[in-house]
Protein backbone atom coordinates (compact mmCIF):
# COMPACT_ATOMS: atom_id res chain seq x y z
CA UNK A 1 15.99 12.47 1.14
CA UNK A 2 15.17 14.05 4.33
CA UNK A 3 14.64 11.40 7.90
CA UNK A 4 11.50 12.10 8.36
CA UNK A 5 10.10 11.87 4.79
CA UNK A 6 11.55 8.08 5.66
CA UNK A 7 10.26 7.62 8.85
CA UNK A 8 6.62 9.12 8.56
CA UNK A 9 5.06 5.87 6.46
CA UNK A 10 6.46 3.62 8.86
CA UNK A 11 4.79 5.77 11.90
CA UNK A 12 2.03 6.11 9.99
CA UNK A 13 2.03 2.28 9.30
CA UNK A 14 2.11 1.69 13.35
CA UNK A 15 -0.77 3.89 13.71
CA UNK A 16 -2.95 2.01 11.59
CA UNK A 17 -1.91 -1.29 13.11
CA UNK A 18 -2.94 0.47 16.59
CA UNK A 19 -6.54 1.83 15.17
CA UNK A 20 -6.76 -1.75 13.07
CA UNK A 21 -6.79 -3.72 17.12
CA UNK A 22 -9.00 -0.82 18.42
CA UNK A 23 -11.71 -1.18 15.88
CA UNK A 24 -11.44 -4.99 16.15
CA UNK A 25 -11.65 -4.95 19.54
CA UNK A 26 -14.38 -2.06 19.93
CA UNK A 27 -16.75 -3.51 17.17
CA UNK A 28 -16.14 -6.94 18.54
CA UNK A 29 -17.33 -5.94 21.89
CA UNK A 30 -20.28 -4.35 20.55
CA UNK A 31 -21.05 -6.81 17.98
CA UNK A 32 -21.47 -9.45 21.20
CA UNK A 33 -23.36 -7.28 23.36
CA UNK A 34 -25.93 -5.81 20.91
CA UNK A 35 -25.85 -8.60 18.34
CA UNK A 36 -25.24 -8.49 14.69
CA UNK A 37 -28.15 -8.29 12.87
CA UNK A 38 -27.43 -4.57 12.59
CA UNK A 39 -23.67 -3.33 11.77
CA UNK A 40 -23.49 -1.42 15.22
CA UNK A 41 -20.13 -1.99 16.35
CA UNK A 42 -19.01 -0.55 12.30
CA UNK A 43 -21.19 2.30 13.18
CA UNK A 44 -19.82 3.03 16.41
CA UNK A 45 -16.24 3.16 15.40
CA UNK A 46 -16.86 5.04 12.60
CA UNK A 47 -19.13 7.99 14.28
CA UNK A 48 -16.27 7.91 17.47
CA UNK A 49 -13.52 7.66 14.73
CA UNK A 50 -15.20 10.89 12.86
CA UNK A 51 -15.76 12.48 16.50
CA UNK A 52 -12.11 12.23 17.29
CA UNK A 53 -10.54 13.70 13.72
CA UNK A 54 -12.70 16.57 14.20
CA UNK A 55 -11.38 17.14 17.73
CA UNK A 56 -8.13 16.46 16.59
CA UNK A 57 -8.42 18.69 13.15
CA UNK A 58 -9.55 21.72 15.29
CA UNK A 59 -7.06 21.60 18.37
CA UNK A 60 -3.87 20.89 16.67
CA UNK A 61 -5.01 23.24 13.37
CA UNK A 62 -3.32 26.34 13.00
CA UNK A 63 -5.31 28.36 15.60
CA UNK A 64 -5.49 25.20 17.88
CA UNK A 65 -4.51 25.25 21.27
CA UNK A 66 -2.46 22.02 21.01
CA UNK A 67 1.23 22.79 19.04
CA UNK A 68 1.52 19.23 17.49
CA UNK A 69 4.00 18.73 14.64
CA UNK A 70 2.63 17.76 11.10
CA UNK A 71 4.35 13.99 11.41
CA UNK A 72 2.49 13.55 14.98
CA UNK A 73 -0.61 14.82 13.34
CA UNK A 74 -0.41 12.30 10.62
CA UNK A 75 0.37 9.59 12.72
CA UNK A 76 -2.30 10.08 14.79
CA UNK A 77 -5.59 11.54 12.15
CA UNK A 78 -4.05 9.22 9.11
CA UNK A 79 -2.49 6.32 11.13
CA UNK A 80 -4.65 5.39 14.04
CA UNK A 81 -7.92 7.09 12.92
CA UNK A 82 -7.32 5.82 9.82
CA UNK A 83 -7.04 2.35 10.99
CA UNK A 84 -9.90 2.95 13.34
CA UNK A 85 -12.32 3.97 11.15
CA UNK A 86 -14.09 1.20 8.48
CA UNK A 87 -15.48 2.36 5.65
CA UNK A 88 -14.49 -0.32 3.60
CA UNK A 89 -16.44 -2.64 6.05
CA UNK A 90 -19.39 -0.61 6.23
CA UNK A 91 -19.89 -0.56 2.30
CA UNK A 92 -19.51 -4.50 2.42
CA UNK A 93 -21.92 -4.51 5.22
CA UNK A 94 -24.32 -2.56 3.60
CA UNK A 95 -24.19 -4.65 0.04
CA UNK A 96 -24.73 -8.07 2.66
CA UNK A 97 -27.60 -6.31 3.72
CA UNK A 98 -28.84 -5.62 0.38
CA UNK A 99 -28.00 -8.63 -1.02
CA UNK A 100 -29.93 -10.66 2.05
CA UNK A 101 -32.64 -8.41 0.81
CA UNK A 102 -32.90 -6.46 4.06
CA UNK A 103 -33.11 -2.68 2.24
CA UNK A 104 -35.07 -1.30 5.47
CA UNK A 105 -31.45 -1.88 7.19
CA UNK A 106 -29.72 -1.37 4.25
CA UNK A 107 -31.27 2.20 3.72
CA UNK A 108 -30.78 3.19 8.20
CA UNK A 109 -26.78 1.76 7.74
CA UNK A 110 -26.39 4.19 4.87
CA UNK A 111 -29.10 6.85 6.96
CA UNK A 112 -27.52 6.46 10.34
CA UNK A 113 -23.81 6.15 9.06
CA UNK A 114 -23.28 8.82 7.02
CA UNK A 115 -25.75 11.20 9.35
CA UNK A 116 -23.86 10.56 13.02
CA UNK A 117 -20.32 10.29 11.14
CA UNK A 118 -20.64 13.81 9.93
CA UNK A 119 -22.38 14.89 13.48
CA UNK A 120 -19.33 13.57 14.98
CA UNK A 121 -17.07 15.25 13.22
CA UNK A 122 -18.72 18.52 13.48
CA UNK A 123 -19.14 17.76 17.71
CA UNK A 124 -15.60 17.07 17.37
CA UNK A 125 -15.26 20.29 15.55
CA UNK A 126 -16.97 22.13 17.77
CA UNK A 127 -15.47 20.77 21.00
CA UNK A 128 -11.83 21.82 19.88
CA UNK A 129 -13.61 25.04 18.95
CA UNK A 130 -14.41 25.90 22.56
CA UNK A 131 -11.12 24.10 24.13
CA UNK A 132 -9.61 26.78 22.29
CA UNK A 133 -10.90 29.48 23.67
């Protein structure tokens, strides 16, 4: 078996520990200033976590302007993005909200989320794009 092929899950493990603090820590700050009626802080590290992969995706892909090796790429867009990003949260989020009986928030979670995760990633996209130029 080749090094690397035993080293990558254990980068990749570090990486998610590293995006696992930084969504704690962003969505906790945001949860206290906003409040958390709302899943904000969930929403905001998963639109910035979508934002960045898309950057990423684009300026380290084939025609990208950053030459980053496949084991830093996957430490980086599966480890720490992975870790930074909460689906998992956000779908028990939005069943607390339906469960409390709150489908107006409920319904803009599911809206919002999906809607400004997938404009992230195509700003993200689209930022790389013209880096690369």
């Amino acid at each position: 078996m080749m090094r690397i092929e035993l080293i990558l899950p254990l980068w990749i493990a570090g990486g998610a520990a590293i995006g696992g603090v930084l969504r704690y820590w962003c969505s906790g700050i945001i949860a206290r200033s906003i409040g958390e009626t709302f899943p904000w802080g969930t929403m905001f590290v998963n639109v910035t976590g979508s934002l960045l992969i898309g950057l990423l995706a684009e300026l380290t892909g084939p025609d990208g302007r950053i030459l980053m090796g496949s084991a830093y790429r996957q430490f980086l867009m599966v480890g720490v993005f992975g870790g930074f990003t909460t689906f998992s949260s956000w779908s028990l989020q939005t069943l607390n909200l339906v469960q409390d009986g709150e489908w107006l928030l409920a319904g803009a979670n599911i809206v919002l989320s999906v809607g400004l995760c997938l404009l992230g990633v195509w700003l993200g996209h689209m930022a790389g794009v013209m880096i690369n130029r």
